[in-house]
Protein backbone atom coordinates (compact mmCIF):
# COMPACT_ATOMS: atom_id res chain seq x y z
CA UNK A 1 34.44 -21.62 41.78
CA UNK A 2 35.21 -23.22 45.32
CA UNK A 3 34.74 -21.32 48.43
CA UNK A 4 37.73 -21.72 49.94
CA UNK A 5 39.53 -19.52 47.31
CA UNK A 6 37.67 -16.54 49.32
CA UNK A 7 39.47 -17.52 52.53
CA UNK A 8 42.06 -15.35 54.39
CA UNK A 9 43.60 -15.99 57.92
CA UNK A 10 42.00 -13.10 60.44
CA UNK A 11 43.08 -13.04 63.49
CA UNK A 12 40.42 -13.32 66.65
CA UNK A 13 41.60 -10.37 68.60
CA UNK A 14 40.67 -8.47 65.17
CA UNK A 15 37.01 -8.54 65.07
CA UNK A 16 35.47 -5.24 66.81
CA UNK A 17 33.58 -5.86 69.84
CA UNK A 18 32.62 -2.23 70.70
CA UNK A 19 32.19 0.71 67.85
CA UNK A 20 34.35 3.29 67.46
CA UNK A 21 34.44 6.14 69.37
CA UNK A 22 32.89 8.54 66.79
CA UNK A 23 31.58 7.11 63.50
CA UNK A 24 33.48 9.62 61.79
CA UNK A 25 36.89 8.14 63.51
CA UNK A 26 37.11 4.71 61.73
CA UNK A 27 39.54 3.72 60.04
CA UNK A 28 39.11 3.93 56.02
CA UNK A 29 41.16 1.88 53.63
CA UNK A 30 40.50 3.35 50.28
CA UNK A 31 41.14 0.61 47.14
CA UNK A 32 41.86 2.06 43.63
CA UNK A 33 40.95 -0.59 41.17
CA UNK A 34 42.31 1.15 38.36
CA UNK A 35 45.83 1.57 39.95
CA UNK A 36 45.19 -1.59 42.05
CA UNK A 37 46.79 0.46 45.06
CA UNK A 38 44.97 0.94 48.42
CA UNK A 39 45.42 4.18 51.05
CA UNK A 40 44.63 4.50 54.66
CA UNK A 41 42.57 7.19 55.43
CA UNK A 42 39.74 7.77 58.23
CA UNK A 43 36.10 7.59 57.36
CA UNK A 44 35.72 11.20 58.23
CA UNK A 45 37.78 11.94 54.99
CA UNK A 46 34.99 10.94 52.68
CA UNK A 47 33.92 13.97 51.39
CA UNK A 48 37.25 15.03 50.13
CA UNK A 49 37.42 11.51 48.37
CA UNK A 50 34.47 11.96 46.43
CA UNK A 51 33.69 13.92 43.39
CA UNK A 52 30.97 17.03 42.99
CA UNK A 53 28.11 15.39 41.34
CA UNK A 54 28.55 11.64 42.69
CA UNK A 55 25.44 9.99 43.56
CA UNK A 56 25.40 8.40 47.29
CA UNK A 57 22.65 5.84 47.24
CA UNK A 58 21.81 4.54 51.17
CA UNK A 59 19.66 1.98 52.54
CA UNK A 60 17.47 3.43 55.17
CA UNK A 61 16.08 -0.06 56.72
CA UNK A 62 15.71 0.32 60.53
CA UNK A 63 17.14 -2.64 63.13
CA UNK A 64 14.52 -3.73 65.52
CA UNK A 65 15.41 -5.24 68.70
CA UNK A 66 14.30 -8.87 67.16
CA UNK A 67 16.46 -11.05 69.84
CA UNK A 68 14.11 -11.98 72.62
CA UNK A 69 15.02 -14.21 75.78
CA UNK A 70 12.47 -16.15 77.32
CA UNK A 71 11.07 -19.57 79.22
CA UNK A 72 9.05 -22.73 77.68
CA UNK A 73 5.63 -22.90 79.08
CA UNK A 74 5.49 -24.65 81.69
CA UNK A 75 8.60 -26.27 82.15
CA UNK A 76 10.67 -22.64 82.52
CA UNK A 77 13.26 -23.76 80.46
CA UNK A 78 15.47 -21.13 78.37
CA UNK A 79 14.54 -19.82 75.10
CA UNK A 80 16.27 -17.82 72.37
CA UNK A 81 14.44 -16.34 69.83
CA UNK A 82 15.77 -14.18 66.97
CA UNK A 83 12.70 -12.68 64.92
CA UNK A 84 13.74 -12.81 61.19
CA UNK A 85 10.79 -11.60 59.36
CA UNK A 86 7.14 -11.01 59.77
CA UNK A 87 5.21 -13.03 57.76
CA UNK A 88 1.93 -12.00 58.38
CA UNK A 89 -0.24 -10.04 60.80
CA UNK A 90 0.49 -13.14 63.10
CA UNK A 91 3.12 -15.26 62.22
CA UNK A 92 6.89 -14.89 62.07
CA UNK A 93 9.58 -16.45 60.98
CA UNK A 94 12.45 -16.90 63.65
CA UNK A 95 15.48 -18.57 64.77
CA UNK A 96 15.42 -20.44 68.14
CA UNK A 97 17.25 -21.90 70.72
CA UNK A 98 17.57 -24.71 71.51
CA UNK A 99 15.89 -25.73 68.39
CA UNK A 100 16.21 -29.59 69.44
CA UNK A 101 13.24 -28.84 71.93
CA UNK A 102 10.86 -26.43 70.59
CA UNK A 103 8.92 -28.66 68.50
CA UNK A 104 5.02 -27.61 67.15
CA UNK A 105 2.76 -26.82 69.51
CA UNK A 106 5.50 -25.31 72.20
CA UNK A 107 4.41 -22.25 73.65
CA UNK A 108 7.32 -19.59 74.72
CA UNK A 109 6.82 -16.43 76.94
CA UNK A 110 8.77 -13.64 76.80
CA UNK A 111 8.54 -11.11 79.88
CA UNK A 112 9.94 -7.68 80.64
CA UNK A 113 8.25 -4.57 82.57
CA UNK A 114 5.39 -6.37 83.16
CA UNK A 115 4.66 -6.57 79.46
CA UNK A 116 4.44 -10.38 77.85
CA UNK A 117 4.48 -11.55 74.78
CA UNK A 118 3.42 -15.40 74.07
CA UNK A 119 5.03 -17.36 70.95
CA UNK A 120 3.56 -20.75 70.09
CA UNK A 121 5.42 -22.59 67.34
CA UNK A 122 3.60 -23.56 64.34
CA UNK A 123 5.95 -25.26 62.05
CA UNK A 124 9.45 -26.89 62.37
CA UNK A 125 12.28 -26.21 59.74
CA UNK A 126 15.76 -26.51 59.34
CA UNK A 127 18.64 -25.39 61.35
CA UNK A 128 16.66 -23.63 63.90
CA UNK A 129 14.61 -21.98 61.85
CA UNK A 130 10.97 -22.19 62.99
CA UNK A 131 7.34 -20.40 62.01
CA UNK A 132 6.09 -18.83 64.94
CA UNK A 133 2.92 -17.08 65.95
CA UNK A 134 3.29 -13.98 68.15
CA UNK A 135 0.56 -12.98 70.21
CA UNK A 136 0.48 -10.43 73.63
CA UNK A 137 -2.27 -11.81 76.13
CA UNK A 138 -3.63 -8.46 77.13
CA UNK A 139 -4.11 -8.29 72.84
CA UNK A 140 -1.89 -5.24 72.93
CA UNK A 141 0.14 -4.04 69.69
CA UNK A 142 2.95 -6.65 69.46
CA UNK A 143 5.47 -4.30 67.93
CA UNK A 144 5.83 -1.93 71.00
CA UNK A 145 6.07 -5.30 73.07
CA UNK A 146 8.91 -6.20 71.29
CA UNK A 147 10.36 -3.39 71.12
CA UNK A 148 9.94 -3.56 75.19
CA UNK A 149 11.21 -6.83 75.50
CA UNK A 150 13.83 -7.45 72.56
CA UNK A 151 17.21 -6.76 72.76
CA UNK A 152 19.55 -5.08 70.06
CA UNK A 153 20.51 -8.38 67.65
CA UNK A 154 24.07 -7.93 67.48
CA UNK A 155 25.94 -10.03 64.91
CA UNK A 156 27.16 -13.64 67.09
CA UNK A 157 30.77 -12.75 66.36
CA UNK A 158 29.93 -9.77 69.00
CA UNK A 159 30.62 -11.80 71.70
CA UNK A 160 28.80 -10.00 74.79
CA UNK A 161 25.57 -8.72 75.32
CA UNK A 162 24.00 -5.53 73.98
CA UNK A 163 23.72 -2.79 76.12
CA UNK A 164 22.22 0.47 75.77
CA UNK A 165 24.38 2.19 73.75
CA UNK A 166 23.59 -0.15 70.68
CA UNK A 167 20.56 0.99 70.51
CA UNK A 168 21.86 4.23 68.92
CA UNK A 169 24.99 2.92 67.48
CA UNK A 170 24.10 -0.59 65.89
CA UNK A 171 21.49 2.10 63.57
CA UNK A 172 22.31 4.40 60.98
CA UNK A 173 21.29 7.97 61.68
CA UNK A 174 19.01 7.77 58.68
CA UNK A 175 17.17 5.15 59.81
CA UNK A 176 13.49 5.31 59.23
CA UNK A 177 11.59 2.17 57.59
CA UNK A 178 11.48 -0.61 60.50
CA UNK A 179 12.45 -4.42 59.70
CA UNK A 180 15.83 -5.50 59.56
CA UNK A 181 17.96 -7.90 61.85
CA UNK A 182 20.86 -6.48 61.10
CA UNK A 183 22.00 -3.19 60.53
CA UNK A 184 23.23 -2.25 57.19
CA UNK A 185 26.59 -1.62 58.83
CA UNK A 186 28.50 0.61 56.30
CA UNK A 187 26.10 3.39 56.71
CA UNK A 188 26.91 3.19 60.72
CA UNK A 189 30.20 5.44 59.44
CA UNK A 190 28.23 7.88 58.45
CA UNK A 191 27.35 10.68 61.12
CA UNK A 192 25.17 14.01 60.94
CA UNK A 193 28.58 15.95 60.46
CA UNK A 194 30.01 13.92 57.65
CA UNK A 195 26.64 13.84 55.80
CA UNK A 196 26.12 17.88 56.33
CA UNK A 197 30.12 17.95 54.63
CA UNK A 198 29.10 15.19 52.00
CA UNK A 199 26.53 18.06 50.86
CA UNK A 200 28.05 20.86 50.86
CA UNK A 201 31.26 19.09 48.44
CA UNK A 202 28.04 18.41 46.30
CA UNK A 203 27.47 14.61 46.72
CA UNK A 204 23.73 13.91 45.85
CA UNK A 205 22.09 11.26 48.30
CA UNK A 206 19.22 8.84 47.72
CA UNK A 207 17.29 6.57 49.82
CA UNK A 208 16.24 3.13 48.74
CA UNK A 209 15.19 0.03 51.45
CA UNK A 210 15.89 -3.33 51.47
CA UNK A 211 15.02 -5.34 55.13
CA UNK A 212 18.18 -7.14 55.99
CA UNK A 213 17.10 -11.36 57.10
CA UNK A 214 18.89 -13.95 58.67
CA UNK A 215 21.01 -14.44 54.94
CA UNK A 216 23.56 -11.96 56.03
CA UNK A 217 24.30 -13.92 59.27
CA UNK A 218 23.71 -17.60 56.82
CA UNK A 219 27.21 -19.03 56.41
CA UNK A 220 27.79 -20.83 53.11
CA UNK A 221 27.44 -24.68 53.58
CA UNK A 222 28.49 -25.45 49.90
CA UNK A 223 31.93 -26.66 48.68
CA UNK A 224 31.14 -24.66 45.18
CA UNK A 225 30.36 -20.91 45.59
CA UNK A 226 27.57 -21.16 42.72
CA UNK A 227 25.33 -23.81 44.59
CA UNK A 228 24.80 -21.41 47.24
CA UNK A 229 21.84 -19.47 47.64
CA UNK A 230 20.76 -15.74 49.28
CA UNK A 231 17.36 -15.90 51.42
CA UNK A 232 15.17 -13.06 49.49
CA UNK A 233 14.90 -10.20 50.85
CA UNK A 234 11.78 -6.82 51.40
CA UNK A 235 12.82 -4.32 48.99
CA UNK A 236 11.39 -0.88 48.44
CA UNK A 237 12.11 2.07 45.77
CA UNK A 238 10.55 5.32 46.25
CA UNK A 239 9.83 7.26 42.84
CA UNK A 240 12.31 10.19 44.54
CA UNK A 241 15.07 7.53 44.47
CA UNK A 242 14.53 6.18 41.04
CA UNK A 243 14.45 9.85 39.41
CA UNK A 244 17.86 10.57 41.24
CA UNK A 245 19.39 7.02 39.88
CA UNK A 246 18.02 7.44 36.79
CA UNK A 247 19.24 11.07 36.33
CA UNK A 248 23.12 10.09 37.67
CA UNK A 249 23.13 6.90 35.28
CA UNK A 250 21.67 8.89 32.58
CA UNK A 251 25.09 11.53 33.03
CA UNK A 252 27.29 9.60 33.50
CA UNK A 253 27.56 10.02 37.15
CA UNK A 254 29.47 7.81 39.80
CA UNK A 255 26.84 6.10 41.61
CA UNK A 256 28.33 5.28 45.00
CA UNK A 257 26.29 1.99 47.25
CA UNK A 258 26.58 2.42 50.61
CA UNK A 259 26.95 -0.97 51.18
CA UNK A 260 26.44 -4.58 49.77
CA UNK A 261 22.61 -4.67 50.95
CA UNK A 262 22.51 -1.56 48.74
CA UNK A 263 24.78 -2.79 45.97
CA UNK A 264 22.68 -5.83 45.85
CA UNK A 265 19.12 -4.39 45.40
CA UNK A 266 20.28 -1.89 43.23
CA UNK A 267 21.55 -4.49 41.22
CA UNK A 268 19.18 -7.09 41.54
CA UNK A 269 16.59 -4.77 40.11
CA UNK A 270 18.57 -3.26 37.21
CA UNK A 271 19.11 -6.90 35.81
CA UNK A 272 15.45 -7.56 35.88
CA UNK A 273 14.73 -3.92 33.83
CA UNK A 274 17.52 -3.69 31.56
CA UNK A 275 20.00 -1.89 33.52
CA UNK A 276 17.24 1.12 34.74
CA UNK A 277 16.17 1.42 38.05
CA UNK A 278 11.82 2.26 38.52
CA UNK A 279 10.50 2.44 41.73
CA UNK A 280 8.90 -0.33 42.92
CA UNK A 281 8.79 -2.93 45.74
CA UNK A 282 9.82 -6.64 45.82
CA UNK A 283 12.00 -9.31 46.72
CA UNK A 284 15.35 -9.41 46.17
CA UNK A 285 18.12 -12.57 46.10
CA UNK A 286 20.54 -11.68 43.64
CA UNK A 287 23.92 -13.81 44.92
CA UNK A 288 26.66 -11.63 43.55
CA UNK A 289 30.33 -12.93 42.81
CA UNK A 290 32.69 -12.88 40.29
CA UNK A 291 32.88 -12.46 37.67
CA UNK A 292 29.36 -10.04 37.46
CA UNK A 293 28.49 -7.36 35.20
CA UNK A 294 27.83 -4.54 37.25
CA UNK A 295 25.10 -2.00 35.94
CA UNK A 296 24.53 0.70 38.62
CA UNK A 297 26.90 0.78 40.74
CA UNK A 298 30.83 2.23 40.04
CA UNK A 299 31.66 2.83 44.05
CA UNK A 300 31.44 0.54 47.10
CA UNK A 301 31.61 2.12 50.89
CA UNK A 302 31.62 -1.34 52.61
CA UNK A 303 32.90 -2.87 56.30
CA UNK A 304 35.72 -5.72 56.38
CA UNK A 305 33.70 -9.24 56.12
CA UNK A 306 33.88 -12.52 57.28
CA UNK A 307 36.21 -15.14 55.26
CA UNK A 308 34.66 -17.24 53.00
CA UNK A 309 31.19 -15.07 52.90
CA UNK A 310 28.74 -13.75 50.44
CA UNK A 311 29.77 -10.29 51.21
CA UNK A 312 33.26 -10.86 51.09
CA UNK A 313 32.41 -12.42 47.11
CA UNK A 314 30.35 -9.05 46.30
CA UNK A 315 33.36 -7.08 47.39
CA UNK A 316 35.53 -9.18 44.92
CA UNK A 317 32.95 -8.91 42.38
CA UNK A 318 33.66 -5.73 42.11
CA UNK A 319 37.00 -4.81 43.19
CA UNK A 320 38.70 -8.11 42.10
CA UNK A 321 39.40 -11.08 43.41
CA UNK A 322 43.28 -10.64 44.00
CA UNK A 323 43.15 -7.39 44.68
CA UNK A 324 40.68 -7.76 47.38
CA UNK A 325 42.31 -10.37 49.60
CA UNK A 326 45.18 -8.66 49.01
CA UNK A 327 43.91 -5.29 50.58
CA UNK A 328 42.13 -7.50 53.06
CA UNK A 329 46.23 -9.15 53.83
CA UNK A 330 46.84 -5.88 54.52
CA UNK A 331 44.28 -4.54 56.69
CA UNK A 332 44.94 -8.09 59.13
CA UNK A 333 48.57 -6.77 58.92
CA UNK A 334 47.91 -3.36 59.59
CA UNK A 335 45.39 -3.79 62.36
CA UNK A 336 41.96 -2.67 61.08
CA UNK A 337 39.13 -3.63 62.91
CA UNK A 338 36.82 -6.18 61.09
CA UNK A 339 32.84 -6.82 61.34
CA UNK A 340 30.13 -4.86 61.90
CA UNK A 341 31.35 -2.47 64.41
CA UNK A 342 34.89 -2.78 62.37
CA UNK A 343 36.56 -0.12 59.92
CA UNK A 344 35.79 0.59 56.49
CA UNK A 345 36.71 0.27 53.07
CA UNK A 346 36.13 2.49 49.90
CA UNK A 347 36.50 0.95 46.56
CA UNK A 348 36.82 3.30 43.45
């Protein structure tokens, strides 16, 4: 299957720079695959769309502020770093700029209120990517240095630089386990006031985690969609979670993924025990694309993605391939917003 048959033409102007006013005020394009017909709607509707006894499963990964700016020691020249994952108590891996210059052995400060963190690199990989080891010279705890000195990693398609509203609004406002680089962006539609109506319809909510990594901002360098490959990814499944799953798939229930970091865990981990889903922790890199056999998951609350993308091929995994693009024609001619900070769609 080639790549370029997940393509569409998106206009620039198109991709959201700023959130919504409200999360609740998004727009929401709801997709019927069954009728293969798709309704506007906003994505403060969504307890009225859903069903008394559906099972809302979130991801409740937390965004750190992994983008650091800094200088090379001692020339003073500028540094990038994006933090991807921690690797061990010392070592990271990270994303640098420019990665041309920061060979082994380079040591990188980053300053801000007087706190400093030090990064010396250890080990030099491809496109940018570099192992690092993170260290604060007063031996303070590097987390709450980071979280001092990092900025909010918005998405590079956000083209400005965070500012302090981000900090609420590039997080869901059930986020609890730190670790991601990127929010899980469908749950950012969800606000106190729609989740307090999504329980009182009756919609049952679970929690699962999986840490989004630098594969959600990877592009896809292959011609052939089933060369590529998803970086694996921190997963966790409490046994409160797996009960709730369990009980829903056991009924009968619509399970409803908040997401494609969500789809893909919970079905990365059903394929690996027969279509059930225990609690547990791991990795997961299930690449997802048509055609797949879904096994959990029978609704998708996902944002508008990027042409050609691995999310964009999990959406049409699931909704269709035609049908899909077609909604997605649509939305470009209709004016949603696209990306992170972009509108919504609802696939049933």
């Amino acid at each position: 299957m080639r790549v370029a048959d997940f393509d569409f033409h998106l206009p620039p102007e198109l991709i959201a720079q700023h959130p919504a006013p409200e999360r609740a005020a998004s727009r929401l394009m709801v997709v019927d695959r069954a009728a293969g017909t798709t309704t506007g709607f906003r994505t403060g509707d969504l307890p009225g769309l859903l069903t008394r006894g559906d099972l809302m499963v979130v991801n409740d990964t937390r965004v750190f502020p992994a983008r650091l700016h800094g200088q090379r020691v001692p020339s003073g020249g500028r540094v990038e770093c994006l933090l991807l994952r921690r690797i061990d108590e010392e070592r990271w891996d990270a994303l640098v700029h420019p990665g041309q210059k920061l060979r082994p052995g380079t040591v990188v400060r980053f300053e801000r209120d007087g706190v400093v963190l030090e990064a010396e690199i250890l080990e030099q990989r491809t496109f940018g990517r570099r192992t690092i080891r993170m260290a604060r010279p007063d031996s303070g705890d590097v987390d709450a240095a980071i979280d001092t000195i990092g900025d909010v990693p918005l998405p590079p398609y956000i083209r400005r630089a965070p500012d302090a509203r981000d900090r609420e609004r590039y997080q869901t406002v059930y986020a609890r386990s730190r670790g991601s680089v990127a929010a899980p962006t469908a749950g950012l539609h969800l606000g106190h006031d729609t989740i307090a109506r999504l329980d009182a319809a009756g919609i049952e909510r679970a929690a699962i985690t999986l840490h989004v990594g630098y594969g959600t901002f990877q592009p896809i360098r292959t011609g052939e969609v089933e060369a590529h490959r998803i970086d694996p990814e921190p997963y966790e499944i409490g046994e409160t979670a797996s009960r709730a799953i369990g009980a829903a798939l056991d009924a009968g229930r619509r399970i409803l993924a908040v997401g494609t970091t969500t789809t893909r865990t919970l079905e990365a981990v059903a394929a690996e025990h027969g279509g059930t889903v225990p609690a547990g922790a791991g990795y997961a890199d299930l690449f997802i694309y048509p055609p797949f056999r879904f096994r959990v998951v029978r609704g998708l609350l996902t944002n508008f993605h990027l042409p050609q993308s691995s999310l964009l091929m999990l959406v049409c995994a699931f909704g269709g391939r035609e049908l899909v693009l077609e909604a997605y024609r649509r939305a470009v001619a209709e004016r949603y917003r696209f990306y992170s900070y972009g509108d919504a769609m609802l696939l049933l």
